[in-house]
C-alpha atoms as a PDB file:
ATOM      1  CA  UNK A   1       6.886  19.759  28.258  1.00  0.00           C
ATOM      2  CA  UNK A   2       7.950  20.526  24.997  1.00  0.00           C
ATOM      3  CA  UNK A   3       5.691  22.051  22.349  1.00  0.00           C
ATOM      4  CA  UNK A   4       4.269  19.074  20.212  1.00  0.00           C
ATOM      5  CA  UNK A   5       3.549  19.436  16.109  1.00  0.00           C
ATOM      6  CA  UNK A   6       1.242  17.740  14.400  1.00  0.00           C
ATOM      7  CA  UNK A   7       1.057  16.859  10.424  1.00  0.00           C
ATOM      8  CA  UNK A   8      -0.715  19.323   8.551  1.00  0.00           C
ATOM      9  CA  UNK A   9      -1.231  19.550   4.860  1.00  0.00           C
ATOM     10  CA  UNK A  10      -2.078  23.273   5.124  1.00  0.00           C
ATOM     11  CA  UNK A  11       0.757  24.569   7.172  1.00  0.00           C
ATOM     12  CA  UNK A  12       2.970  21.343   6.550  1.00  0.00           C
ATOM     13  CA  UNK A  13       3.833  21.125  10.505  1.00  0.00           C
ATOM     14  CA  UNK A  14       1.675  23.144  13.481  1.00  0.00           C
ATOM     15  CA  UNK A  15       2.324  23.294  17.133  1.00  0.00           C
ATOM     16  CA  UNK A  16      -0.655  21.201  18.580  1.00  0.00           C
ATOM     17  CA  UNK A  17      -1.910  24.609  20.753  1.00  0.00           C
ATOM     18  CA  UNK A  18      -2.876  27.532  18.792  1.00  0.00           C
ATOM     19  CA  UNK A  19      -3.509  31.269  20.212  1.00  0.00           C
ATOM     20  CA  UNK A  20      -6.508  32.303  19.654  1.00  0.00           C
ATOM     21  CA  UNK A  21      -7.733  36.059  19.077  1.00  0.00           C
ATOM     22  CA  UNK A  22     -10.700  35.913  21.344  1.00  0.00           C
ATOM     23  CA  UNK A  23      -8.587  36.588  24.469  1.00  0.00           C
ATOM     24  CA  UNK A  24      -6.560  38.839  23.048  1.00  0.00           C
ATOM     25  CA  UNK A  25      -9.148  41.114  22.143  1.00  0.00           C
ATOM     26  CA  UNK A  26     -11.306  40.507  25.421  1.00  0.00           C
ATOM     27  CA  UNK A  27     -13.791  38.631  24.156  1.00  0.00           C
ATOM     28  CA  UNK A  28     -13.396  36.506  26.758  1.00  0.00           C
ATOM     29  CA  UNK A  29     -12.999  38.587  29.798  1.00  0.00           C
ATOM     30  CA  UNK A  30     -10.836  41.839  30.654  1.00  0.00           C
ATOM     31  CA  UNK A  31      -7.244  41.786  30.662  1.00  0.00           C
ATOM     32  CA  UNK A  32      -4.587  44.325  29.388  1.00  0.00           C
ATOM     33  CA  UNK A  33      -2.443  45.017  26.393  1.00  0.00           C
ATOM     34  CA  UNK A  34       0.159  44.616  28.044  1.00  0.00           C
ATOM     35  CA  UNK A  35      -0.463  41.592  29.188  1.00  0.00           C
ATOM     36  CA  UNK A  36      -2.054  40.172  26.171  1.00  0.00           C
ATOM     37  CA  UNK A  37       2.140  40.822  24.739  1.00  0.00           C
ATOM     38  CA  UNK A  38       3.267  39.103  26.983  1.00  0.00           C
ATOM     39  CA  UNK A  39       0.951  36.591  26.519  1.00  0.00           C
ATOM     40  CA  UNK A  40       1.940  36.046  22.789  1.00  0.00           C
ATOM     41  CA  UNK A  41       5.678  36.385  23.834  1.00  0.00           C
ATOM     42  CA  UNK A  42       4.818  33.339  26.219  1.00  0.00           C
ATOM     43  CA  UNK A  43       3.284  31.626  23.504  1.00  0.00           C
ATOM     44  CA  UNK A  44       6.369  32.069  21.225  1.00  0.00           C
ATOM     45  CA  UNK A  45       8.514  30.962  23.570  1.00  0.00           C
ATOM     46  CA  UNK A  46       6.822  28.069  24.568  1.00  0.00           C
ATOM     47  CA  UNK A  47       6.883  26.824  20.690  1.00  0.00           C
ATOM     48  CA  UNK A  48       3.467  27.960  19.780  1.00  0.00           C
ATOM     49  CA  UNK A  49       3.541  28.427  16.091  1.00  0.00           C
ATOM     50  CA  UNK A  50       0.331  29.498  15.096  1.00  0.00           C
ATOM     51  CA  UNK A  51      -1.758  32.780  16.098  1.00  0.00           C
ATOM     52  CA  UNK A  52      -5.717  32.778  14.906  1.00  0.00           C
ATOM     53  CA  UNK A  53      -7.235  36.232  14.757  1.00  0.00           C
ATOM     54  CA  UNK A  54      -9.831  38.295  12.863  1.00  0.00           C
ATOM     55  CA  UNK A  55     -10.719  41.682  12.749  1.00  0.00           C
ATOM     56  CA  UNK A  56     -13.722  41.244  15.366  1.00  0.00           C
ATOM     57  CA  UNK A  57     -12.280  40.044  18.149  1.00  0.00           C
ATOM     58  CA  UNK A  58     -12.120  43.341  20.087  1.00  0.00           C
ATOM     59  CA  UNK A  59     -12.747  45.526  16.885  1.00  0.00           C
ATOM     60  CA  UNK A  60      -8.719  44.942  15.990  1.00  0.00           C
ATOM     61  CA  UNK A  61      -7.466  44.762  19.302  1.00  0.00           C
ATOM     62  CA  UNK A  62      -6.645  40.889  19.181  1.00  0.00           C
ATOM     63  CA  UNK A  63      -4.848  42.441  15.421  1.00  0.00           C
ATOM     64  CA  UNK A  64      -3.065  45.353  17.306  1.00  0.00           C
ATOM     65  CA  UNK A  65      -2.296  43.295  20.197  1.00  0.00           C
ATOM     66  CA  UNK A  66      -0.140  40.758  17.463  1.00  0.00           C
ATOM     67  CA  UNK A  67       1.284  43.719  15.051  1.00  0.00           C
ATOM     68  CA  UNK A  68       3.132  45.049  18.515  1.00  0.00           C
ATOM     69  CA  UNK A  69       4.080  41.557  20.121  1.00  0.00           C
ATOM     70  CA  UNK A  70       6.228  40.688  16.343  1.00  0.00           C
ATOM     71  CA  UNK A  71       7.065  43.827  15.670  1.00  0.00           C
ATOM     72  CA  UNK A  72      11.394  43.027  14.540  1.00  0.00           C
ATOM     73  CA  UNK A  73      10.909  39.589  15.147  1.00  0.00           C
ATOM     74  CA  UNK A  74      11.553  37.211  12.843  1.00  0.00           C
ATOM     75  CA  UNK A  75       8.412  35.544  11.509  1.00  0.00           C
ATOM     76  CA  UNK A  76       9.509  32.545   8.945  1.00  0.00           C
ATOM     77  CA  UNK A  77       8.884  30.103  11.435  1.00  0.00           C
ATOM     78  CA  UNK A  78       5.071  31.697  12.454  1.00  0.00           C
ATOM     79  CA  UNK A  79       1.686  31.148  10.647  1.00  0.00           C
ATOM     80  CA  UNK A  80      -0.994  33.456  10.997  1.00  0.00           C
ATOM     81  CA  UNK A  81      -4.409  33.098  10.465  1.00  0.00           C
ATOM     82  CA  UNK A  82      -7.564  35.432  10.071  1.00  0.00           C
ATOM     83  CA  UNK A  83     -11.151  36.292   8.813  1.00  0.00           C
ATOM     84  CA  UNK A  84     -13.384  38.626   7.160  1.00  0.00           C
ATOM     85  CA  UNK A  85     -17.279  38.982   8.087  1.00  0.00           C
ATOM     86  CA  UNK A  86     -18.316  38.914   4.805  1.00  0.00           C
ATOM     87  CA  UNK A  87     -22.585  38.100   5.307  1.00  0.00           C
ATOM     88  CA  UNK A  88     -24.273  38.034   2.004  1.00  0.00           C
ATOM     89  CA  UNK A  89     -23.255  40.824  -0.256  1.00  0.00           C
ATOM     90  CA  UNK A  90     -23.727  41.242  -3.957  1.00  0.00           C
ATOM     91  CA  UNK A  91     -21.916  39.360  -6.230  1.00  0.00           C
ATOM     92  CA  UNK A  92     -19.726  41.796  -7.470  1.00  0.00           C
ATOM     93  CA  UNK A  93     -18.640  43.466  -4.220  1.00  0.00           C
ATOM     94  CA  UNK A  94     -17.504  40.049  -2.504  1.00  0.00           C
ATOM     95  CA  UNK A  95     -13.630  40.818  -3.663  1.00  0.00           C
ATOM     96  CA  UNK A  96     -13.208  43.819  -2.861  1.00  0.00           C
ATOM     97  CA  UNK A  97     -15.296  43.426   0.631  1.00  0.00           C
ATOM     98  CA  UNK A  98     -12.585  40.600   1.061  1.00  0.00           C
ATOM     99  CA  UNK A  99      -9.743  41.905   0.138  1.00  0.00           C
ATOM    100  CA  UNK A 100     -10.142  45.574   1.826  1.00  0.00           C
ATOM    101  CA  UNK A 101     -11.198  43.291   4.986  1.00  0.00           C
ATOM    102  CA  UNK A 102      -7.843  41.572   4.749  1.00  0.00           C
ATOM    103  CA  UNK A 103      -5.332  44.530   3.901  1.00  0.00           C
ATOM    104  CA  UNK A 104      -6.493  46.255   7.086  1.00  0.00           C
ATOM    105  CA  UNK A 105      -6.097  43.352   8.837  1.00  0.00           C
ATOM    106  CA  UNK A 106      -1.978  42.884   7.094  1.00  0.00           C
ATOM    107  CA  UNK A 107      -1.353  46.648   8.302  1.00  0.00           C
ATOM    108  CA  UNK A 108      -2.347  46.390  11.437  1.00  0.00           C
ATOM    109  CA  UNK A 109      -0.637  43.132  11.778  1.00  0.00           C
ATOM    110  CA  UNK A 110       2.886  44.037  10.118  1.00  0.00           C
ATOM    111  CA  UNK A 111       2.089  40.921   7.539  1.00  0.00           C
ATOM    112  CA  UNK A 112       2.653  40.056   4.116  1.00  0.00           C
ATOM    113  CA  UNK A 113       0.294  37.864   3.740  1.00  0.00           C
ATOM    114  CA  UNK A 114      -1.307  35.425   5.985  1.00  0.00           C
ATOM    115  CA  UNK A 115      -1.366  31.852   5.797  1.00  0.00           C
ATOM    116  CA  UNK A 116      -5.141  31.435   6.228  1.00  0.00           C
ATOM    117  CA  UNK A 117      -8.101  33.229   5.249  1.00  0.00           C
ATOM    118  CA  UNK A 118     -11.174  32.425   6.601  1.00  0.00           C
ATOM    119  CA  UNK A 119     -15.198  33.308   5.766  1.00  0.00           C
ATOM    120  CA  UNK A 120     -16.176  34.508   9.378  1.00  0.00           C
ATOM    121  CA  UNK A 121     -19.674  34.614   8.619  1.00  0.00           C
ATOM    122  CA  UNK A 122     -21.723  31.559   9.016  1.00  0.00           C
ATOM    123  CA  UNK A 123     -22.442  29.482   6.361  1.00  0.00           C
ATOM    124  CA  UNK A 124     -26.056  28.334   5.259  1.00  0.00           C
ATOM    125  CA  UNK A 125     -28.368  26.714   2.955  1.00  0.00           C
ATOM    126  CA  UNK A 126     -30.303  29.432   0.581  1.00  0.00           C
ATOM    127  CA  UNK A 127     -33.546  28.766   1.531  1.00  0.00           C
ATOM    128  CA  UNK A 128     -32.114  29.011   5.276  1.00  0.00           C
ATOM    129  CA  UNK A 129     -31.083  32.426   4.596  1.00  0.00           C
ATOM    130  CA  UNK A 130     -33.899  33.647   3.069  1.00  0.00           C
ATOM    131  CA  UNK A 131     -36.669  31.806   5.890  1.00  0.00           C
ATOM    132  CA  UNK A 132     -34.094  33.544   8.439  1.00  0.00           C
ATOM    133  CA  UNK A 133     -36.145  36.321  10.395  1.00  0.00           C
ATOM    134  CA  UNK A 134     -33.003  37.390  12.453  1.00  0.00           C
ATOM    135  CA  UNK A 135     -32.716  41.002  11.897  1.00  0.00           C
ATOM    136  CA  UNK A 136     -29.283  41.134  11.169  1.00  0.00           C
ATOM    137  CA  UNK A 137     -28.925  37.732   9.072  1.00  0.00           C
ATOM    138  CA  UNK A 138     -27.242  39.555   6.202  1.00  0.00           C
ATOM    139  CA  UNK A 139     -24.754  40.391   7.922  1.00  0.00           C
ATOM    140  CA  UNK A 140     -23.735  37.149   9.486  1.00  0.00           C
ATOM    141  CA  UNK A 141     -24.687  34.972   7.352  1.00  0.00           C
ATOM    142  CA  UNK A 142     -23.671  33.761   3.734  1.00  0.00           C
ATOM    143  CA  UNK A 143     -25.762  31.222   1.404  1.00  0.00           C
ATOM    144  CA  UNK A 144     -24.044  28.610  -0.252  1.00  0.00           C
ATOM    145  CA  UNK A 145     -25.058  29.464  -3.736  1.00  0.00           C
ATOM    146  CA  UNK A 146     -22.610  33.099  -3.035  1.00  0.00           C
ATOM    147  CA  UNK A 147     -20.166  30.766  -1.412  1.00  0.00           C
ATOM    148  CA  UNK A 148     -19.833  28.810  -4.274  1.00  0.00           C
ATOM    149  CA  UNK A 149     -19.624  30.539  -7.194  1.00  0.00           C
ATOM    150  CA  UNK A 150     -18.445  33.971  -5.788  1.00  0.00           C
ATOM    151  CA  UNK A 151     -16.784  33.451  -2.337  1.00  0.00           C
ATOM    152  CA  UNK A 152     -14.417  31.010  -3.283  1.00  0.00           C
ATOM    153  CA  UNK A 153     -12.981  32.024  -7.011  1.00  0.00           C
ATOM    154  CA  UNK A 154     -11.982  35.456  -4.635  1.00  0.00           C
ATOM    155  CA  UNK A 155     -10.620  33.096  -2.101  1.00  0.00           C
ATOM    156  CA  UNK A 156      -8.344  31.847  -5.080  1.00  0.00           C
ATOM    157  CA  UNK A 157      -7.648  35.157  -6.443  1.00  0.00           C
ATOM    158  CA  UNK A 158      -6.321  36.565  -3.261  1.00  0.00           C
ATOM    159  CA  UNK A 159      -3.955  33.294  -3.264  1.00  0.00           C
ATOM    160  CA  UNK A 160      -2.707  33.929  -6.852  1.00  0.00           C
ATOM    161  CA  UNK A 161      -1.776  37.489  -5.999  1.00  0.00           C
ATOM    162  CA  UNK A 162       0.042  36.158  -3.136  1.00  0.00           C
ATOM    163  CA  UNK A 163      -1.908  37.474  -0.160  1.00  0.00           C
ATOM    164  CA  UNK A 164      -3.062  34.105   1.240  1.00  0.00           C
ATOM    165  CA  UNK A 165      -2.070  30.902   1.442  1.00  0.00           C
ATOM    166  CA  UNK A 166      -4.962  28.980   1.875  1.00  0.00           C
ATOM    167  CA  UNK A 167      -8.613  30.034   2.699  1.00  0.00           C
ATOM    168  CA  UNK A 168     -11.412  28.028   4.819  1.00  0.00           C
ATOM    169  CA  UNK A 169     -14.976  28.915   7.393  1.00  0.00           C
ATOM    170  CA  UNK A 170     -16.282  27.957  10.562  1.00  0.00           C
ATOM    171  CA  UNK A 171     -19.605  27.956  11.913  1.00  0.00           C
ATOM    172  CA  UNK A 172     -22.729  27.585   9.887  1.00  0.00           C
ATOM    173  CA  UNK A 173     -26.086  25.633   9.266  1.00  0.00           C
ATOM    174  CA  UNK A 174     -24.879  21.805   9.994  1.00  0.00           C
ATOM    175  CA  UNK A 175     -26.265  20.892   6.129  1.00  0.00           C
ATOM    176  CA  UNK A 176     -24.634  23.873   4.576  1.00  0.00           C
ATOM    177  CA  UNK A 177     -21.209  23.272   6.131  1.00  0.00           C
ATOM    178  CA  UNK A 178     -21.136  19.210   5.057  1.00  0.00           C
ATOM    179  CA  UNK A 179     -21.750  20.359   1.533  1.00  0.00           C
ATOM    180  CA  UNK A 180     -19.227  23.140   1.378  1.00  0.00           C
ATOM    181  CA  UNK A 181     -16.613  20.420   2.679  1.00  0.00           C
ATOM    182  CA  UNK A 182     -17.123  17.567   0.357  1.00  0.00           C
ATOM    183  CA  UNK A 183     -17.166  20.904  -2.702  1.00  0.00           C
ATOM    184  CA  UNK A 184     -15.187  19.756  -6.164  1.00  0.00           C
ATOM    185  CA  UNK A 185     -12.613  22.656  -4.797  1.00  0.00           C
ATOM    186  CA  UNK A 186     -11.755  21.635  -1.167  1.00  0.00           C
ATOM    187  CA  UNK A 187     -11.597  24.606   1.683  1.00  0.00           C
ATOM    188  CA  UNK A 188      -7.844  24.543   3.135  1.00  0.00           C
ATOM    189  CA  UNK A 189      -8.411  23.700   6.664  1.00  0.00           C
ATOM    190  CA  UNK A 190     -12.225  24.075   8.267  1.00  0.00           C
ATOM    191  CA  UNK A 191     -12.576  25.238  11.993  1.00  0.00           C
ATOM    192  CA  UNK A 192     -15.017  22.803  14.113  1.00  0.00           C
ATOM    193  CA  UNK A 193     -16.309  22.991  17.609  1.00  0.00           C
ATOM    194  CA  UNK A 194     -14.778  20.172  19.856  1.00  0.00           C
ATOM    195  CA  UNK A 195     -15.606  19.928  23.411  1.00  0.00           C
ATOM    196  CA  UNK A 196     -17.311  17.449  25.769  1.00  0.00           C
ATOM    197  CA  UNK A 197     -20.372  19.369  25.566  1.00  0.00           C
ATOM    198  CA  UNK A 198     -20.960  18.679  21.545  1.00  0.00           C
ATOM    199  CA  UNK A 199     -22.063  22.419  21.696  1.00  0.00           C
ATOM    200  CA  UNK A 200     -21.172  25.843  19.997  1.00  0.00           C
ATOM    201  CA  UNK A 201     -23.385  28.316  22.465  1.00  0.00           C
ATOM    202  CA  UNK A 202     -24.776  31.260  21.459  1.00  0.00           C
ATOM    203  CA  UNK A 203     -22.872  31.258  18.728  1.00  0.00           C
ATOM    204  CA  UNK A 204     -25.182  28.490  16.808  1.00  0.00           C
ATOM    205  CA  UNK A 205     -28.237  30.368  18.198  1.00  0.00           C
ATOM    206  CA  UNK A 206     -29.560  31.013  14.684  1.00  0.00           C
ATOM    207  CA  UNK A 207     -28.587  27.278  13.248  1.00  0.00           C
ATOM    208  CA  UNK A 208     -30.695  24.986  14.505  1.00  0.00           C
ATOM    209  CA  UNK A 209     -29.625  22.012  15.312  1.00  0.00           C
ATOM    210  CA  UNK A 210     -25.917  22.045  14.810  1.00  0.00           C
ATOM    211  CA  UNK A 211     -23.983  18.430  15.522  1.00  0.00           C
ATOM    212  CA  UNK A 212     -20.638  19.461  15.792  1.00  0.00           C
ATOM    213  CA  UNK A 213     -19.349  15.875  15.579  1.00  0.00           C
ATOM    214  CA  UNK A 214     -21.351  15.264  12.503  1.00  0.00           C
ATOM    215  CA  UNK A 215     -18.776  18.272  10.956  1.00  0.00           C
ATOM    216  CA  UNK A 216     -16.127  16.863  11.974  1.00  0.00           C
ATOM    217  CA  UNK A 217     -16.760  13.612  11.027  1.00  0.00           C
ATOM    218  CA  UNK A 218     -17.039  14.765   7.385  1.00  0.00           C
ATOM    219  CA  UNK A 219     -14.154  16.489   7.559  1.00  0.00           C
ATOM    220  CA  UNK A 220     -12.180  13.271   8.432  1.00  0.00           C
ATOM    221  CA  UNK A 221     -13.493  11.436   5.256  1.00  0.00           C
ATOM    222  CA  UNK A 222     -12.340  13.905   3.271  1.00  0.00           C
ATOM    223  CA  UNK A 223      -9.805  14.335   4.938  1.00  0.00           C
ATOM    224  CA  UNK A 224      -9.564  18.094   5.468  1.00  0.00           C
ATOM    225  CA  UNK A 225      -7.572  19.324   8.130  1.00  0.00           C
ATOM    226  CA  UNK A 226      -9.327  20.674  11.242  1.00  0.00           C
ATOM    227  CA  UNK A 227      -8.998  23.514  13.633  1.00  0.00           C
ATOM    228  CA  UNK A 228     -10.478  22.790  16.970  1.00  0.00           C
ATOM    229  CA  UNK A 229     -12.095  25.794  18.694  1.00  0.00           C
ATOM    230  CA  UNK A 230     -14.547  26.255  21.465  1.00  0.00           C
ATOM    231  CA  UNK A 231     -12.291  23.877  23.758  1.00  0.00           C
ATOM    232  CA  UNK A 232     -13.872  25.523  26.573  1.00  0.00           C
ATOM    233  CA  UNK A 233     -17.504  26.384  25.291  1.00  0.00           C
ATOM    234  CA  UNK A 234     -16.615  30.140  26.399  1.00  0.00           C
ATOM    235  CA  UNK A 235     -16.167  29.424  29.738  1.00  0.00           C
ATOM    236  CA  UNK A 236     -18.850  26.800  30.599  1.00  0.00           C
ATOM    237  CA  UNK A 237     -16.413  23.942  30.835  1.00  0.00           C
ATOM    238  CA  UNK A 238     -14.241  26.310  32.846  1.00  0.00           C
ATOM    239  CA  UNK A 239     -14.656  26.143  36.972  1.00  0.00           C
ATOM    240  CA  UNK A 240     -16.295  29.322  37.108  1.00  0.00           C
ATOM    241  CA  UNK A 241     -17.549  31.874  34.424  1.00  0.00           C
ATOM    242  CA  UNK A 242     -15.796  34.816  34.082  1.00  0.00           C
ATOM    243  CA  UNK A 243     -18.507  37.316  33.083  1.00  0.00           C
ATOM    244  CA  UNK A 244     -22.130  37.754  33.848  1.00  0.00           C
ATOM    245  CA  UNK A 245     -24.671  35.922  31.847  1.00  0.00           C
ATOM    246  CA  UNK A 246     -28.412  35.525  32.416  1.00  0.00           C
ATOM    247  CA  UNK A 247     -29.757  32.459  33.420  1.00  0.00           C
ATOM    248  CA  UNK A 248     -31.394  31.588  29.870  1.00  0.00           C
ATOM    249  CA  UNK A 249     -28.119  32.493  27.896  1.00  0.00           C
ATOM    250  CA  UNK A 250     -26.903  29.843  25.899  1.00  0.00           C
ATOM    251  CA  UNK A 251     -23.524  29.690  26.893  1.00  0.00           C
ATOM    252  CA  UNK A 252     -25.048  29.982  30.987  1.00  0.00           C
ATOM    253  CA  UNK A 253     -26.880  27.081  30.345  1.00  0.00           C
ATOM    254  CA  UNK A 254     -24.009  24.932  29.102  1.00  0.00           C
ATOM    255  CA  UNK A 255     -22.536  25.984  32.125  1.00  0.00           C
ATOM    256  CA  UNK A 256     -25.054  24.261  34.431  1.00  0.00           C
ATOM    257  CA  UNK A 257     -25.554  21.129  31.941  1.00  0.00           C
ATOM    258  CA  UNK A 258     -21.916  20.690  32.809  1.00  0.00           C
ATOM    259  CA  UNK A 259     -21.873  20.128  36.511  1.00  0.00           C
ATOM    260  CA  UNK A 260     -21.184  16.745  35.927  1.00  0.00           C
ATOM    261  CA  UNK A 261     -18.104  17.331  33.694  1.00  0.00           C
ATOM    262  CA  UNK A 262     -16.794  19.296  36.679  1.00  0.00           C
ATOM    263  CA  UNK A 263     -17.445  16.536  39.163  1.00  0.00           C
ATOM    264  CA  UNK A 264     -15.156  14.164  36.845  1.00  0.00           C
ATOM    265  CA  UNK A 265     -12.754  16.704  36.536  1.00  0.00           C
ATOM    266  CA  UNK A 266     -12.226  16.700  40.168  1.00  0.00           C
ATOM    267  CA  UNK A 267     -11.834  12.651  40.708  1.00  0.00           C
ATOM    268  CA  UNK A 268      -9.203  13.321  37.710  1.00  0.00           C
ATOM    269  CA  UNK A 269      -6.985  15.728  40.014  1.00  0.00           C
ATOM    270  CA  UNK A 270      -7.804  18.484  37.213  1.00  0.00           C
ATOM    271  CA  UNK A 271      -8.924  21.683  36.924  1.00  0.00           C
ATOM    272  CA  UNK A 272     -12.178  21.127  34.345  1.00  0.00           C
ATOM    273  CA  UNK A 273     -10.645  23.745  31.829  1.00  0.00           C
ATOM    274  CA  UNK A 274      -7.153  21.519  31.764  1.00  0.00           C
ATOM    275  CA  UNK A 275      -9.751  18.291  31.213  1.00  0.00           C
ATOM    276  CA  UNK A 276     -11.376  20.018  28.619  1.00  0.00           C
ATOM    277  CA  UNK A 277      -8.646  20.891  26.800  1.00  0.00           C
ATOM    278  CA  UNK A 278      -7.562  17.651  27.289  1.00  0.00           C
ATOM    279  CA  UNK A 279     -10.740  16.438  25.779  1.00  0.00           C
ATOM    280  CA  UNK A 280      -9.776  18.239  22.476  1.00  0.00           C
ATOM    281  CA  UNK A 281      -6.087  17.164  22.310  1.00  0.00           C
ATOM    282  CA  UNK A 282      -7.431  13.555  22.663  1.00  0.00           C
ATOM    283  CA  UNK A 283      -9.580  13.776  19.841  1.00  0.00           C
ATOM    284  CA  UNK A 284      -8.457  12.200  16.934  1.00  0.00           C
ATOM    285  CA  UNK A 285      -8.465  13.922  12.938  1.00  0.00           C
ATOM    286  CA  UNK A 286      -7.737  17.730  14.949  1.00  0.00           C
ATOM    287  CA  UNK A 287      -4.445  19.454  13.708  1.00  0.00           C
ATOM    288  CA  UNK A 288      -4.862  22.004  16.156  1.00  0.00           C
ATOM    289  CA  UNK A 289      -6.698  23.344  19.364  1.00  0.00           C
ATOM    290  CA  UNK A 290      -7.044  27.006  19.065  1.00  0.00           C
ATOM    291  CA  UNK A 291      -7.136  28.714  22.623  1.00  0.00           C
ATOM    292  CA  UNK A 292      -9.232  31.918  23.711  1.00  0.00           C
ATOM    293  CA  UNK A 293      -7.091  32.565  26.561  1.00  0.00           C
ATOM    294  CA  UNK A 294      -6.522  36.104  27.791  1.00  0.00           C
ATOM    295  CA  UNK A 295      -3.566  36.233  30.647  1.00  0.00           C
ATOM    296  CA  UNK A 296      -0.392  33.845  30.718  1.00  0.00           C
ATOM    297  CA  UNK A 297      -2.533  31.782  33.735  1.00  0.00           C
ATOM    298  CA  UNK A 298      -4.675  30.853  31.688  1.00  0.00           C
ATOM    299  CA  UNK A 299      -2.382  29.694  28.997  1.00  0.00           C
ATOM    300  CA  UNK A 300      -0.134  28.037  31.400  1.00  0.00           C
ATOM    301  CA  UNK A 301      -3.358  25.501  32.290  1.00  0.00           C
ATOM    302  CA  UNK A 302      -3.644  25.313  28.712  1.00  0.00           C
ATOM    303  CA  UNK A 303       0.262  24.406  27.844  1.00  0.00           C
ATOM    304  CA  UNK A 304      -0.475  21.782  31.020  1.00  0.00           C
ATOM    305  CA  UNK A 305      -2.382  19.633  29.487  1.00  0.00           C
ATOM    306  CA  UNK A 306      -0.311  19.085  26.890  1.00  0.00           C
ATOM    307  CA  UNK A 307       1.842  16.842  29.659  1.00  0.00           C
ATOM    308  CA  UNK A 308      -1.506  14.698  30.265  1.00  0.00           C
ATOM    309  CA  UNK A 309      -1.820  11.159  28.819  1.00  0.00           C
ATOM    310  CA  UNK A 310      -4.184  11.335  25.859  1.00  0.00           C
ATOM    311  CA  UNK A 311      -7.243   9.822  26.970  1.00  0.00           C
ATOM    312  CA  UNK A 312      -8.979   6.936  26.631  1.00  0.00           C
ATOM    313  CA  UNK A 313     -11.966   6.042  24.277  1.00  0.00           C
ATOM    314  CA  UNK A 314     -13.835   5.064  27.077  1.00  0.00           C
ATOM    315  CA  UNK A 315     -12.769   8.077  28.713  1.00  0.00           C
ATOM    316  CA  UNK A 316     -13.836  10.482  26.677  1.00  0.00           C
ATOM    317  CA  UNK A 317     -17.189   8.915  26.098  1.00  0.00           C
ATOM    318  CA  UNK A 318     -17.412   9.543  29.652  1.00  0.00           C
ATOM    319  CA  UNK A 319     -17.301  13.213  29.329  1.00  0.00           C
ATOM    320  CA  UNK A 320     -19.469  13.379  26.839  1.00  0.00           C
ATOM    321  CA  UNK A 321     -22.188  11.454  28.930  1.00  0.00           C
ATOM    322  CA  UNK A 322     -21.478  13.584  31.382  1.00  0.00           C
ATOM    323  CA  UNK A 323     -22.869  16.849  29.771  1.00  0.00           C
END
């Protein structure tokens, strides 16, 4: 089936499936660089239009993987996205931070510029930051009150001087993220967590309570466009898991609370990871689901559902009962 676009004010058009850096960079599971190439050439060819990467998904690889797949190809018609793990520097070290971040990430790509720039580090409240007794909060984490008057006026700088087109986050405290969205200077796009299982893993295991929908909801009444990730909770919407995880990991234990998601999938004649990724095309106010896939199997199931009748309301409350 052909490659579908959907409106977006921040890249004006985008292919509905995105291809995500997590794969690439085996985040997700081994594979090859080889056949990560080929997996981007797939991508390409299959009208893909948009490639999502950041400097930690396989320390570069994911970056390396893209700077050899375009490498004399002709790129007008791409759009490229990545990130910088900024945490919670001083004030007057945020632009360069951001912008040394970013020019690696252009050389190792081949880029000019890249069409979005996006605060990898979580995003939180300042008293949340500063209660935080995770070792390494600094690091991955950055307070609003930085965000606000710091983070963002470099975001705009590095799009004056032409080396961005548009800037945005992620993950982050559910409170700190609703307030950064509805901000007097608007992020670009946002990138929210959309599955059946309303759940972000171990990757919201310092946030709390995190209510993905509540994100996205805000980002509808704004509107500002939205980037679906975690389609398939890393892996635990998938049929199997494809690494080893203890029993009390987060991510494990959305595995098992999805047993139920799995028994739909198979009354639906689906594989669960083509019903989840249904799930996230079917969801309404998303420009684009951003896979983690790592092989061209896994981004054929992907590309797959994209020939599936969107589903239902009552459908996809169904799923979401389900986990």
């Amino acid at each position: 089936m052909p490659m579908q676009m959907r409106k977006c004010s921040m890249f004006e058009e985008v292919s509905t499936l995105t291809l995500g850096g997590g794969g690439l960079g085996q985040v997700w599971g081994e594979t090859t660089r080889e056949e990560a190439v080929a997996t981007v050439h797939m991508a390409v060819e299959k009208g893909i239009n948009h490639f999502d990467l950041a400097p930690m998904y396989g320390k570069g690889e994911a970056e390396t993987v893209i700077g050899i797949s375009f490498k004399g190809m002709d790129l007008s018609p791409m759009k490229f996205t990545t990130k910088c793990m900024l945490g919670n520097l001083p004030a007057n070290e945020v632009y360069d931070f951001l912008n040394r971040s970013l020019t690696r990430s252009l050389v190792t790509m081949g880029l000019e510029k890249v069409d979005l720039f996006l605060l990898h580090s979580q995003l939180v409240e300042d008293n949340f930051l500063v209660s935080s007794r995770h070792k390494n909060a600094n690091r991955f984490m950055t307070p609003l009150n930085l965000f606000f008057d710091t983070v963002i006026p470099a975001f705009e700088r590095l799009r004056v001087e032409g080396k961005i087109g548009g800037w945005g986050f992620g993950l982050g405290q559910q409170e700190a993220l609703e307030k950064a969205i509805v901000h007097e200077i608007s992020p670009s796009a946002v990138q929210c967590v959309v599955n059946p299982l309303n759940s972000a893993g171990g990757m919201a295991f310092a946030l709390g309570d995190l209510n993905p929908r509540s994100v996205l909801e805000v980002c509808r009444s704004k509107p500002v466009p939205v980037l679906a990730i975690r389609a398939l909770q890393a892996g635990a919407l998938a049929s199997s898991m494809d690494r080893k995880l203890s029993r009390d990991d987060p991510d494990r234990k959305d595995f098992d609370r999805a047993l139920g998601f799995r028994e739909i999938a198979r009354e639906f004649g689906q594989s669960p990871a083509r019903l989840a990724y249904r799930y996230a095309l079917s969801v309404s106010g998303i420009s684009s689901v951003i896979l983690g896939v790592k092989n061209r199997d896994e981004l054929t199931e992907a590309l797959e559902a994209l020939s599936d009748k969107p589903l239902e309301t009552n459908e996809i409350e169904l799923l979401e009962q389900a986990c």
